[in-house]
N, C-alpha and C. Protein backbone atom coordinates (compact mmCIF):
# COMPACT_ATOMS: atom_id res chain seq x y z
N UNK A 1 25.74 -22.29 37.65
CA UNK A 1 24.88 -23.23 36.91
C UNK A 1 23.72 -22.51 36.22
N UNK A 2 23.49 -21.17 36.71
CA UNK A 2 22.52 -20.69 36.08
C UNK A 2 22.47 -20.11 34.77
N UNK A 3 23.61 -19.79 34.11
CA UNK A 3 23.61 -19.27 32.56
C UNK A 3 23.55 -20.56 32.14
N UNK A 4 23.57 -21.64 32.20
CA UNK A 4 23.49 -23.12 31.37
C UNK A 4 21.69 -23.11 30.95
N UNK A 5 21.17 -22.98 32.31
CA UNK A 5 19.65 -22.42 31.61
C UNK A 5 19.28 -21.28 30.95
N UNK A 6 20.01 -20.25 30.83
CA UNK A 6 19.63 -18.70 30.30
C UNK A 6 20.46 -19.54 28.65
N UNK A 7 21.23 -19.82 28.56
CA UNK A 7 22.50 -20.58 27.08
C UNK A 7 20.60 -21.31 26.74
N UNK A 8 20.79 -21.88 27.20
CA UNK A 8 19.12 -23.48 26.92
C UNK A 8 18.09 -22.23 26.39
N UNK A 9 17.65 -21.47 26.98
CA UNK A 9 16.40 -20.82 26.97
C UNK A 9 16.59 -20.11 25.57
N UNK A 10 18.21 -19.23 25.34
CA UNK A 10 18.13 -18.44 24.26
C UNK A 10 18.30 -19.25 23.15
N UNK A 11 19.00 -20.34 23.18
CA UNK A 11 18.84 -21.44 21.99
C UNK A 11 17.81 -21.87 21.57
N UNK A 12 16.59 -21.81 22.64
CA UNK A 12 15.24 -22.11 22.01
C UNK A 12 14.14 -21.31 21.86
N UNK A 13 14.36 -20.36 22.26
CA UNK A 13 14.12 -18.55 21.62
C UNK A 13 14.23 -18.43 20.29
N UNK A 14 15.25 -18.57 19.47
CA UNK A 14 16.35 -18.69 18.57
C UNK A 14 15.69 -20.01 17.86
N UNK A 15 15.57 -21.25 17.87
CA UNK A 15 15.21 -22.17 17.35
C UNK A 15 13.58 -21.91 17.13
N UNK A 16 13.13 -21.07 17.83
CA UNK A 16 11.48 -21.09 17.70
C UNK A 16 11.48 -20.16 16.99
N UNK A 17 12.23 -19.01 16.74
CA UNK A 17 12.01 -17.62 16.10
C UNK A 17 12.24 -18.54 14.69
N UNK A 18 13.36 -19.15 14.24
CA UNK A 18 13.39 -19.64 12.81
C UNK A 18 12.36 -20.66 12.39
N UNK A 19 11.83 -21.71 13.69
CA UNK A 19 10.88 -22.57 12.84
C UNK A 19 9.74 -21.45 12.23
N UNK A 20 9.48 -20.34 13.16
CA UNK A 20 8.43 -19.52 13.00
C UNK A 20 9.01 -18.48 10.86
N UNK A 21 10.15 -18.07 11.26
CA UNK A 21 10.50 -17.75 9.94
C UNK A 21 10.14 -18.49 8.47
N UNK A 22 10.71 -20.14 9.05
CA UNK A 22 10.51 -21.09 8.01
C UNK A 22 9.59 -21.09 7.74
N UNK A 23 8.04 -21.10 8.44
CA UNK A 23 6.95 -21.42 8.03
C UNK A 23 6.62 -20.22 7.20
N UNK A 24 6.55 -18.97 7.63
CA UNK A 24 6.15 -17.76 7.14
C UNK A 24 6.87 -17.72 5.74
N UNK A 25 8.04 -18.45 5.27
CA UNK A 25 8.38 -18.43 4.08
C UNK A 25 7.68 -19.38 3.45
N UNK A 26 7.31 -20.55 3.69
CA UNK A 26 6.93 -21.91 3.01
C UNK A 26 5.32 -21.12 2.53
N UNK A 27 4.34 -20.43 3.99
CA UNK A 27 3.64 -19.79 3.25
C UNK A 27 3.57 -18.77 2.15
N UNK A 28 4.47 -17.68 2.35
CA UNK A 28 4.92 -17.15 1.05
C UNK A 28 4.85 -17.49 -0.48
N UNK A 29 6.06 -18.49 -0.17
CA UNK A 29 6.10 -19.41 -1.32
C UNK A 29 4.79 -19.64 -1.45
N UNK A 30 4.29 -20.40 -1.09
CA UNK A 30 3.07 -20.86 -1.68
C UNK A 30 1.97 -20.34 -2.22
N UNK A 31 1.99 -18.82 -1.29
CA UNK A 31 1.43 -17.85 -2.21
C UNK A 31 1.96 -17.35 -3.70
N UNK A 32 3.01 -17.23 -4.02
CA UNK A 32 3.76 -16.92 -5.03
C UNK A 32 3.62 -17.83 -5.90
N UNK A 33 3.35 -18.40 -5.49
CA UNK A 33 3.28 -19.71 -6.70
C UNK A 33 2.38 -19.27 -7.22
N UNK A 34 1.51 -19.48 -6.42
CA UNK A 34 0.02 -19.44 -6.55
C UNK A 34 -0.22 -18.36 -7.94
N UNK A 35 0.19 -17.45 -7.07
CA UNK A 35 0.08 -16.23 -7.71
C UNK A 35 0.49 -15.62 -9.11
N UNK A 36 1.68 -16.66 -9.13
CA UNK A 36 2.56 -16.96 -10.57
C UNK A 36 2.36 -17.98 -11.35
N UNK A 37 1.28 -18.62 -10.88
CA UNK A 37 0.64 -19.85 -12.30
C UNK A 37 -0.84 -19.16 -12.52
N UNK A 38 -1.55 -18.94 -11.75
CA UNK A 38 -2.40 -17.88 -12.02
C UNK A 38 -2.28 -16.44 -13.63
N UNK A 39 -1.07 -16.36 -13.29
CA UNK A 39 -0.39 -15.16 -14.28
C UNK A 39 -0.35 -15.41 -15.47
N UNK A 40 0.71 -16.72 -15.25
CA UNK A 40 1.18 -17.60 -16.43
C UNK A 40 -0.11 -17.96 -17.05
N UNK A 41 -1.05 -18.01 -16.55
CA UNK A 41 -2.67 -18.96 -17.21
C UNK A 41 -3.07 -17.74 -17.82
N UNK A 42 -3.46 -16.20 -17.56
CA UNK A 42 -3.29 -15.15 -17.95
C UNK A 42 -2.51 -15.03 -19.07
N UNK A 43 -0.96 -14.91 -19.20
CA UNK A 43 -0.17 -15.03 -20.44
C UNK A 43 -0.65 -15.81 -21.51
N UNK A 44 -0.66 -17.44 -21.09
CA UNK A 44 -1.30 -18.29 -21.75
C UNK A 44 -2.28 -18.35 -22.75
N UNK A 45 -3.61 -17.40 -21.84
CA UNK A 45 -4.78 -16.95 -22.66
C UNK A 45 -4.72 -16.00 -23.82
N UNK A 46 -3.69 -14.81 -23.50
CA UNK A 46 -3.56 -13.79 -24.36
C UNK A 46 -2.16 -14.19 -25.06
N UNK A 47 -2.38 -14.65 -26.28
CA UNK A 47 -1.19 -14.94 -27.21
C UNK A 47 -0.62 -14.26 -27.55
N UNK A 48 -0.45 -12.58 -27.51
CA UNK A 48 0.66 -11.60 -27.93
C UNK A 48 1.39 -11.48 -26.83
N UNK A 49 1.20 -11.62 -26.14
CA UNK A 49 1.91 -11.76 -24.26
C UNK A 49 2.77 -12.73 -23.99
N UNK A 50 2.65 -13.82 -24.72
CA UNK A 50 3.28 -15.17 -24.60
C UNK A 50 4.81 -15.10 -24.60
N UNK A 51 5.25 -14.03 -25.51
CA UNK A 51 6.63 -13.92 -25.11
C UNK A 51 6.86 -12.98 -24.24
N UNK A 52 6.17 -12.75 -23.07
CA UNK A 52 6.44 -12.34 -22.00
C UNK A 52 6.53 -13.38 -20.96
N UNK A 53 6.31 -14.27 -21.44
CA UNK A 53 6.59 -16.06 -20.13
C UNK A 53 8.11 -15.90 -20.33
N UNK A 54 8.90 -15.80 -21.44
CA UNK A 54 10.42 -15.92 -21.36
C UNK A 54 10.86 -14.96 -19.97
N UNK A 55 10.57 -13.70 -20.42
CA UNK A 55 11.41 -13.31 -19.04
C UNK A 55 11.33 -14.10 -17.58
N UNK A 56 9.80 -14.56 -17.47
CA UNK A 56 9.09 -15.32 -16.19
C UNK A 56 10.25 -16.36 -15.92
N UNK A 57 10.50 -17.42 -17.27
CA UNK A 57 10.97 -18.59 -17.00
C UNK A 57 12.48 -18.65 -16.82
């Protein structure tokens, strides 16, 4: 009966390691964004640059 708890424990080892992944991406993302409308407002400002948003988009 005892690997039924060691099976339980590593499944939620495993389930905690990815919620922990997920978040660390969602922050990411959110930096990137960030970081990439920021840019784009940059491009925006300087009008010979502007066709440098094509590659972006």
């Amino acid at each position: 009966m005892g690997w039924i708890f060691l099976f339980l424990g590593a499944i939620f080892i495993v389930m905690t390691m990815i919620s922990n992944v997920e978040n660390r991406v969602k922050a990411y993302m959110t930096y990137l964004h960030f970081f990439l409308s920021k840019w784009q407002a940059l491009l925006f400002q300087n009008k010979e640059n502007s066709h440098a948003l094509a590659f972006v988009v």
